[in-house]
Protein backbone atom coordinates (compact mmCIF):
# COMPACT_ATOMS: atom_id res chain seq x y z
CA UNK A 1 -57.43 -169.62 -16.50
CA UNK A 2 -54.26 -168.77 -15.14
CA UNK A 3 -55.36 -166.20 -12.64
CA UNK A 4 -57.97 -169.18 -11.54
CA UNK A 5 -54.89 -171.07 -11.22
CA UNK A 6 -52.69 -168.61 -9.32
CA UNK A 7 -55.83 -167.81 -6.68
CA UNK A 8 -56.41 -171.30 -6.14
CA UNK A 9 -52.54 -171.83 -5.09
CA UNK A 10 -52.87 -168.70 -3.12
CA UNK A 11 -56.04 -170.23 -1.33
CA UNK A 12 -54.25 -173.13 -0.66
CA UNK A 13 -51.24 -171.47 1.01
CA UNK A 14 -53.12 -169.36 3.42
CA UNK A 15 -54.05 -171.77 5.74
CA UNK A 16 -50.22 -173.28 5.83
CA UNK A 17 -49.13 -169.39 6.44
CA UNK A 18 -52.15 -169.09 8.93
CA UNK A 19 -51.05 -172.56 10.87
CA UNK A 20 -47.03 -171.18 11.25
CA UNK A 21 -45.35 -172.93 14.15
CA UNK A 22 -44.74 -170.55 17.27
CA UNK A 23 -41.89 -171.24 19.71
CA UNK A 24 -42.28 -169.36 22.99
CA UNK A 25 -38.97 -169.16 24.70
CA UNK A 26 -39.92 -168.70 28.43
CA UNK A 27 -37.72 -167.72 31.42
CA UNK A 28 -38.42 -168.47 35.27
CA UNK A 29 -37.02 -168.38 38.65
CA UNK A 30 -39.14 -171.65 39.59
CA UNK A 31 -36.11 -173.54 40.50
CA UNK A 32 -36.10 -176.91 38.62
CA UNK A 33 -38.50 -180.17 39.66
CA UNK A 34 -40.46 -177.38 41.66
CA UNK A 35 -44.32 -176.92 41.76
CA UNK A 36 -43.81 -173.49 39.71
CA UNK A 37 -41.71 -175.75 36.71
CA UNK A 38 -44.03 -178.92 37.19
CA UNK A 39 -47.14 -176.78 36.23
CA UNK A 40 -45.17 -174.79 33.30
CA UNK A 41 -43.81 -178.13 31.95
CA UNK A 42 -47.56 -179.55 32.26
CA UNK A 43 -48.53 -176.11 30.19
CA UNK A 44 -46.00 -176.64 27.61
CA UNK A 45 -47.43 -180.55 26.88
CA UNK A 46 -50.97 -179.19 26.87
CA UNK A 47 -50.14 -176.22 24.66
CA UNK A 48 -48.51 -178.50 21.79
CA UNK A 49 -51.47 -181.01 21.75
CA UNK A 50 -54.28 -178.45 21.47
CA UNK A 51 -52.57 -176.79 18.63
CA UNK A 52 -51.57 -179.60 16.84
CA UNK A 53 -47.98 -179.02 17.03
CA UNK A 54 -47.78 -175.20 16.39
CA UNK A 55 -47.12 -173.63 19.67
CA UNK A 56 -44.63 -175.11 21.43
CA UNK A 57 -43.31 -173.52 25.04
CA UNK A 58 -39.84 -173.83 25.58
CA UNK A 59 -39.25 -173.40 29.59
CA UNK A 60 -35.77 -171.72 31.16
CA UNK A 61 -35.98 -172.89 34.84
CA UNK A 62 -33.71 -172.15 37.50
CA UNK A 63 -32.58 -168.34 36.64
CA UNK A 64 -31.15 -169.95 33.54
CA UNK A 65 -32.42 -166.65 31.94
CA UNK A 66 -30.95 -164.53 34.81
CA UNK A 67 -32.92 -162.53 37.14
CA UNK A 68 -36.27 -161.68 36.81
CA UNK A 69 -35.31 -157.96 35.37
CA UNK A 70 -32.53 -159.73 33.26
CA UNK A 71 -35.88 -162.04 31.57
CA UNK A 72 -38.15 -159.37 31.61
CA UNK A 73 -35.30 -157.15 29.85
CA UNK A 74 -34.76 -160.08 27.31
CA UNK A 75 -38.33 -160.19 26.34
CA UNK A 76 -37.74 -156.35 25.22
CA UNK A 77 -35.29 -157.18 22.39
CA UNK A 78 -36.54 -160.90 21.94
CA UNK A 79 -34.95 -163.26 22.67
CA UNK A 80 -37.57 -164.65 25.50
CA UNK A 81 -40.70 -164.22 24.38
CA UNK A 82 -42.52 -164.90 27.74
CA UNK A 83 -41.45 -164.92 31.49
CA UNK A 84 -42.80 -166.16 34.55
CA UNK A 85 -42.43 -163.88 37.16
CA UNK A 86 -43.65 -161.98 40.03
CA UNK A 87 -45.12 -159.10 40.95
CA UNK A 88 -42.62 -157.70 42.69
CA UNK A 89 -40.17 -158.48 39.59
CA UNK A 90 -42.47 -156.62 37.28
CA UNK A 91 -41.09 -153.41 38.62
CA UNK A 92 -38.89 -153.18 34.83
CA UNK A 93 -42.07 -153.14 33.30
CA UNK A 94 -44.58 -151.20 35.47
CA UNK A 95 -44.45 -150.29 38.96
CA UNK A 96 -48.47 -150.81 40.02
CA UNK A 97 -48.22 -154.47 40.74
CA UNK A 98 -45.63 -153.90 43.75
CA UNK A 99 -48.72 -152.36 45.77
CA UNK A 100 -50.19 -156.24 46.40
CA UNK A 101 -46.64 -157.06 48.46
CA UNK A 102 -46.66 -153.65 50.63
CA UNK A 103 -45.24 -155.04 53.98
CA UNK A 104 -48.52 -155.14 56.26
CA UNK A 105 -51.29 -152.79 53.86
CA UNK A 106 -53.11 -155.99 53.87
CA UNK A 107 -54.63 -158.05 57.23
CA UNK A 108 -54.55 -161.21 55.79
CA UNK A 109 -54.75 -163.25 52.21
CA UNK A 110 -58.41 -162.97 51.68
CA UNK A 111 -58.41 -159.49 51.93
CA UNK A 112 -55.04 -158.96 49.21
CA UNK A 113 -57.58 -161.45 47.34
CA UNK A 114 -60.24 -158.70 47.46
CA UNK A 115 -58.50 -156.19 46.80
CA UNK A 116 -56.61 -157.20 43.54
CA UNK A 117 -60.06 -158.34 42.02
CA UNK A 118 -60.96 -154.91 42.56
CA UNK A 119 -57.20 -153.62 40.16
CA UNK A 120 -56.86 -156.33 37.93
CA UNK A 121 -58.59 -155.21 34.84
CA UNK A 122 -55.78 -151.93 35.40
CA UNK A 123 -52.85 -154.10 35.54
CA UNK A 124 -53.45 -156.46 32.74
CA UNK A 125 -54.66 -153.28 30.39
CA UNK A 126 -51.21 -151.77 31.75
CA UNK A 127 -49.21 -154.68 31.09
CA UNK A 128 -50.59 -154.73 27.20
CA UNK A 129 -50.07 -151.11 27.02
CA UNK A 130 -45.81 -152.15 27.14
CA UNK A 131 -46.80 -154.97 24.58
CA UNK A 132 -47.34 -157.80 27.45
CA UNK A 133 -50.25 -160.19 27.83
CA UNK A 134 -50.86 -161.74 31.44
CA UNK A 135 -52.16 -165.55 30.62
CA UNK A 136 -52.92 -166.28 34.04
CA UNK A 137 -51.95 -165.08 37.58
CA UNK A 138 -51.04 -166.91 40.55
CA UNK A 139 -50.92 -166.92 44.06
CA UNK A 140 -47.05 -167.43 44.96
CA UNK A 141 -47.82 -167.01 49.27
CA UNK A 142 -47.69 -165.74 51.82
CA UNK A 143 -44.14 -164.12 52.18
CA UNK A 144 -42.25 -164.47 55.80
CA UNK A 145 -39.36 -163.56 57.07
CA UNK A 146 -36.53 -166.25 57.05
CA UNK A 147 -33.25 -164.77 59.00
CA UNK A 148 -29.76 -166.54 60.19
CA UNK A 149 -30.82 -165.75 63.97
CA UNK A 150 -34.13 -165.10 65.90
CA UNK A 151 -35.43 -161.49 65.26
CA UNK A 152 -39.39 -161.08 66.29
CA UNK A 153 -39.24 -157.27 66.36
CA UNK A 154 -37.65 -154.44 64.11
CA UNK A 155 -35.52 -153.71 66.82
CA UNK A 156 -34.44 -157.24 66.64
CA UNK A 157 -33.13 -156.19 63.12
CA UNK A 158 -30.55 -153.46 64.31
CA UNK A 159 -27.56 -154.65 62.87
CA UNK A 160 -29.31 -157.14 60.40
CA UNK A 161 -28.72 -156.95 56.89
CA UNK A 162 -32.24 -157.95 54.82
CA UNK A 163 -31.99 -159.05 50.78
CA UNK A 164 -33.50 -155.98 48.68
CA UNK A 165 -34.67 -156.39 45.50
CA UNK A 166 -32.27 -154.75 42.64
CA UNK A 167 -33.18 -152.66 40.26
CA UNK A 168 -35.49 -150.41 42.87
CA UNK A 169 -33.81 -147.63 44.79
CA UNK A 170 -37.18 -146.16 46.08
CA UNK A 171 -37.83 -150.05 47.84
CA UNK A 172 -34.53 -149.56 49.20
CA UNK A 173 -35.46 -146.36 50.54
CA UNK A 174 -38.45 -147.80 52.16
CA UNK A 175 -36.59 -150.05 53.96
CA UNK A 176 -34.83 -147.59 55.53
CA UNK A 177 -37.60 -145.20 56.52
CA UNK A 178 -38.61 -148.53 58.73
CA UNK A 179 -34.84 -149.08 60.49
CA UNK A 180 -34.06 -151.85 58.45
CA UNK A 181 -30.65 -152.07 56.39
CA UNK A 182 -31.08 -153.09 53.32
CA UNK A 183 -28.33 -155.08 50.56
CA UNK A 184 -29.26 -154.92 47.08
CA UNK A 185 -28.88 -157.91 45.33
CA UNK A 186 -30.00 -160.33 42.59
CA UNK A 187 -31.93 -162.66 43.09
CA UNK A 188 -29.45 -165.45 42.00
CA UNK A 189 -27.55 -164.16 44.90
CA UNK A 190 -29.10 -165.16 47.33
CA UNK A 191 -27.23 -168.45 48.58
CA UNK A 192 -23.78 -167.16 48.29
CA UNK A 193 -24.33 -164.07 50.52
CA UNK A 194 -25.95 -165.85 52.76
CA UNK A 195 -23.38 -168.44 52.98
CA UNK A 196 -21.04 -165.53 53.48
CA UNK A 197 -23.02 -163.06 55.86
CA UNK A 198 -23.25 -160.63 53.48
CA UNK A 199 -26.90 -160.91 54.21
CA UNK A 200 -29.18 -162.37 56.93
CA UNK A 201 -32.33 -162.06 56.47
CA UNK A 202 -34.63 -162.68 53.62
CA UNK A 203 -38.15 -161.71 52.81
CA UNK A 204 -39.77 -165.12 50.93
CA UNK A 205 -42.41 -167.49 50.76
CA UNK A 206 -41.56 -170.85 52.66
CA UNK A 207 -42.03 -173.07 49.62
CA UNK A 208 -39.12 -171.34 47.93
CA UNK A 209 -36.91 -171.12 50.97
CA UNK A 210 -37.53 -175.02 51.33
CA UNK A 211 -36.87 -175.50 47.50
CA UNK A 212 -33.64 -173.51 47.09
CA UNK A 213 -32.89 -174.29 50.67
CA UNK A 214 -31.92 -170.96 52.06
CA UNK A 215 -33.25 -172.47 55.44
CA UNK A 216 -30.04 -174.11 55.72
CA UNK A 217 -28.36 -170.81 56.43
CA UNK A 218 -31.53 -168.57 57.33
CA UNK A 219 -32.71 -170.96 60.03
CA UNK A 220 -35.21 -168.92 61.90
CA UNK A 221 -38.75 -167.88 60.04
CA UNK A 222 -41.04 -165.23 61.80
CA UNK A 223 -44.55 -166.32 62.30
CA UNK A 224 -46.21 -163.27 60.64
CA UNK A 225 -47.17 -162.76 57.31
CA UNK A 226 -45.05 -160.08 55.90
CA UNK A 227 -47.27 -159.35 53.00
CA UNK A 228 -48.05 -161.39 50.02
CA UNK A 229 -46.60 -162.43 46.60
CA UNK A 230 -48.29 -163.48 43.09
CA UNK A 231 -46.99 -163.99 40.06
CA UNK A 232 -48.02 -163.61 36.78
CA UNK A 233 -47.02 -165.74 33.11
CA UNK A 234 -46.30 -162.74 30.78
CA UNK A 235 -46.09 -162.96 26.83
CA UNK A 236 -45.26 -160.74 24.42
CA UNK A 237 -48.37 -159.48 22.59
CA UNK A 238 -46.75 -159.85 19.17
CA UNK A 239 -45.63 -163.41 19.60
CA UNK A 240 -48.39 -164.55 21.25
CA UNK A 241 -51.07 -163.05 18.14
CA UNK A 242 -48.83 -164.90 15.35
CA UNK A 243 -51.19 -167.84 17.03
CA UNK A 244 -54.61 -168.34 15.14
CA UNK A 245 -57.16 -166.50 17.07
CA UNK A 246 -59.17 -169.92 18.10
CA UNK A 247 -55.74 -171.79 19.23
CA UNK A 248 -55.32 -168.57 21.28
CA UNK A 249 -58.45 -168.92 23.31
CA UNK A 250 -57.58 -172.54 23.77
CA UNK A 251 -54.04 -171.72 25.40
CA UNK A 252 -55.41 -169.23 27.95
CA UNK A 253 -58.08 -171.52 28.98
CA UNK A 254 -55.57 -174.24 29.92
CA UNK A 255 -53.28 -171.37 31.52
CA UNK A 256 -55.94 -170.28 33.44
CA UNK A 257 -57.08 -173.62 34.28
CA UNK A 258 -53.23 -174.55 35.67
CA UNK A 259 -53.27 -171.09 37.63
CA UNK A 260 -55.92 -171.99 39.35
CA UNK A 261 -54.41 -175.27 40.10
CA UNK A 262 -50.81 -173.66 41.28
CA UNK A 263 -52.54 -171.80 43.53
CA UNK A 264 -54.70 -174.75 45.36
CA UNK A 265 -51.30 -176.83 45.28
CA UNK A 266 -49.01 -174.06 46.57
CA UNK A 267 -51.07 -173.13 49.54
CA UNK A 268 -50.69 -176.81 50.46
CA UNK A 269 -47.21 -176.80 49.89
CA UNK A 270 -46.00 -173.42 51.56
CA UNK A 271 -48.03 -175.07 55.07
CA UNK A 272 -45.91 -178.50 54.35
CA UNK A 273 -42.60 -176.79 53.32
CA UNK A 274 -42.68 -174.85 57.01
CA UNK A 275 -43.52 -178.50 58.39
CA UNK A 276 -40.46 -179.71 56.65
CA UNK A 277 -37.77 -177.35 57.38
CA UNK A 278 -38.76 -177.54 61.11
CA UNK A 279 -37.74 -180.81 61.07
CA UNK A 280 -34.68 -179.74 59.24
CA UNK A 281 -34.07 -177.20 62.66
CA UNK A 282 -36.16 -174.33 61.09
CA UNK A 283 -37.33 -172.35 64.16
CA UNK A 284 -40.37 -170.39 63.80
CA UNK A 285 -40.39 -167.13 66.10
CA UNK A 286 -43.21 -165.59 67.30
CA UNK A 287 -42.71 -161.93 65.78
CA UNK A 288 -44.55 -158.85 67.79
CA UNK A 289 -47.39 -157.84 65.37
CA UNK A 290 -47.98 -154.21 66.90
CA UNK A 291 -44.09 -153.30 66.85
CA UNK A 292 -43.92 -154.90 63.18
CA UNK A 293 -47.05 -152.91 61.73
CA UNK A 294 -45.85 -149.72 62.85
CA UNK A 295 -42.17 -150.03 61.91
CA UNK A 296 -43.60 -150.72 58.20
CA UNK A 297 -46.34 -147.78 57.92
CA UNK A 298 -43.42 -145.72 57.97
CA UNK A 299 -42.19 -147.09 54.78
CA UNK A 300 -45.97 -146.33 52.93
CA UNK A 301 -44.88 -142.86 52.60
CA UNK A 302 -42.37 -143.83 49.86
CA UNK A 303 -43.53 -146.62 48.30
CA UNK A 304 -46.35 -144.53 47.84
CA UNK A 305 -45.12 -142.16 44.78
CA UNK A 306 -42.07 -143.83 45.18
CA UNK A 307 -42.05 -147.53 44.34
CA UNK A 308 -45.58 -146.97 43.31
CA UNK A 309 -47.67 -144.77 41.33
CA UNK A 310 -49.77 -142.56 44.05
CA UNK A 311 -53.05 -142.53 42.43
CA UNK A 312 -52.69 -146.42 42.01
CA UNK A 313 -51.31 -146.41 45.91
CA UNK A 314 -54.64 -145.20 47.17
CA UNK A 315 -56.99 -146.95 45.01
CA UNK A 316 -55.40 -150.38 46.56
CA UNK A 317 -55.57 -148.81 49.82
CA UNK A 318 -59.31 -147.88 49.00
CA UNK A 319 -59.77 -151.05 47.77
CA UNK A 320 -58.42 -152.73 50.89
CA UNK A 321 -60.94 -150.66 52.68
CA UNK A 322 -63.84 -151.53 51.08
CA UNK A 323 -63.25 -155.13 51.39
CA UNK A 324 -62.82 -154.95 55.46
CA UNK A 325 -65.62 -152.91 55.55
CA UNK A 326 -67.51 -155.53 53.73
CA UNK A 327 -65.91 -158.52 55.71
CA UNK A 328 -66.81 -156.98 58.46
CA UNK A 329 -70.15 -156.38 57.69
CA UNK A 330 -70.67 -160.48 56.49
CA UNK A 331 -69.44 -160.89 60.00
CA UNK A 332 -72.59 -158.94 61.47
């Protein structure tokens, strides 16, 4: 009778030890009130009401959490569990995701599209390979370049100094191998060197310039499309499977379902954040698309091997390749 007893209690706990409330402590550089934060803060609501309470998301905005390596760092010893950051940023965890923001490998955004369809079964089964799930992906923009005075061609940039990311020699390398001079810096600072010339240009997408306003110092935007930027909400695999399996599959539909939404509101917003600044005195400069291409071939070389793994390199390349060929053929 006893043992009857002591199973039935046991029963009776499992599901309570089953339903165990999660807290997912998540870091971003979406500064705060912007598109980025409304959508996480929209996730974190959603998440608590389809689990009943369990799962709650707890959002850092702002670099509260430090840079993007600082979060990404953090989530190694625990004390974020999740981080939303970009692919460029996800250099501290692996390198592949740097080839979708190679300066000119792409002709436009449809064709980045293409290709990371083609590479993004590799990336997420990388990113769980270092313990990381990728909920959703996003489409951050197109990234321009945003400078204290005009500069349309590379030689333009003699004497400018452009923002690199930290934490990535080889980048910095590349950089060089186009003429460019390079500053390393974090992320968070940004505002303060440019305020104080210690850099003058910076590589970003116009909603972000317009949100931290770095167009009040880096008044001049060039017309072309650098390259492009996504982003990608990352969770540690062991926090995220304390969640029931069913709950789970309930989360990542809604942050797949608020991806795509980002990604329809932020192309909006990057067209109307150019809009904006202009009529804050932004000046948009026509850049020289031959001069700019070939200036940044030269730093595919090292990125390739370098920044990026060379056997991932040319699959993105091949990638690229196989989607002009085909939008060139729909064009027939």
């Amino acid at each position: 009778m006893k043992k009857l007893l002591l199973a039935a209690l046991l029963a009776a706990l499992a599901p309570a030890a089953r339903a165990q409330n999660v807290v997912i402590k998540l870091g971003t550089l979406a500064p705060q009130g912007s598109t980025w934060h409304e959508i996480l803060k929209e996730m974190a609501q959603r998440w608590e009401q389809a689990s009943g309470g369990q799962v709650k998301l707890r959002i850092y905005a702002g670099g509260a959490q430090g840079s993007e390596g600082d979060m990404v760092r953090k989530m190694g010893i625990g004390q974020l569990q999740g981080a939303a950051i970009s692919n460029v940023g996800m250099h501290d965890v692996i390198p592949e995701p740097q080839a979708l923001s190679v300066p000119f490998l792409f002709e436009d955004q449809a064709q980045m599209e293409c290709a990371f369809a083609k590479v993004r079964p590799q990336l997420e089964a990388a990113l769980e390979k270092r313990g990381l799930i990728a909920l959703q992906w996003s489409r951050i923009g197109a990234i321009h370049l945003f400078c204290s005075s005009a500069h349309r061609s590379p030689a333009d940039m003699a004497n400018a100094k452009i923002w690199a990311w930290e934490g990535d020699p080889k980048s910095v390398e590349a950089f060089r191998a186009a003429g460019l001079k390079p500053v390393v810096l974090s992320s968070n600072d940004i505002v303060p060197s440019l305020q104080t010339g210690m850099i003058d240009c910076i590589p970003n997408v116009p909603l972000y310039v317009l949100t931290a306003r770095l167009h009040e110092k880096a008044s001049h935007m060039m017309d072309l499309p650098w390259s492009w930027m996504m982003g990608a909400t990352l969770v540690r695999k062991d926090a995220w499977e304390k969640i029931p399996a069913d709950t789970r599959a309930k989360l990542l539909a809604i942050a797949k379902e608020l991806g795509e939404k980002v990604d329809v509101e932020v192309k909006r917003l990057n067209t109307d954040a150019v809009a904006a600044m202009q009529k804050q005195g932004l000046q948009v400069e026509k850049g020289d698309p031959a001069a700019w291409r070939t200036a940044m071939e030269k730093t595919w070389p090292v990125v390739r091997g370098g920044v990026v793994p060379a056997a991932f390199f040319d699959e993105v390349k091949g990638a690229r390749d196989a989607c002009k060929a085909g939008g060139a053929a729909k064009k027939k």
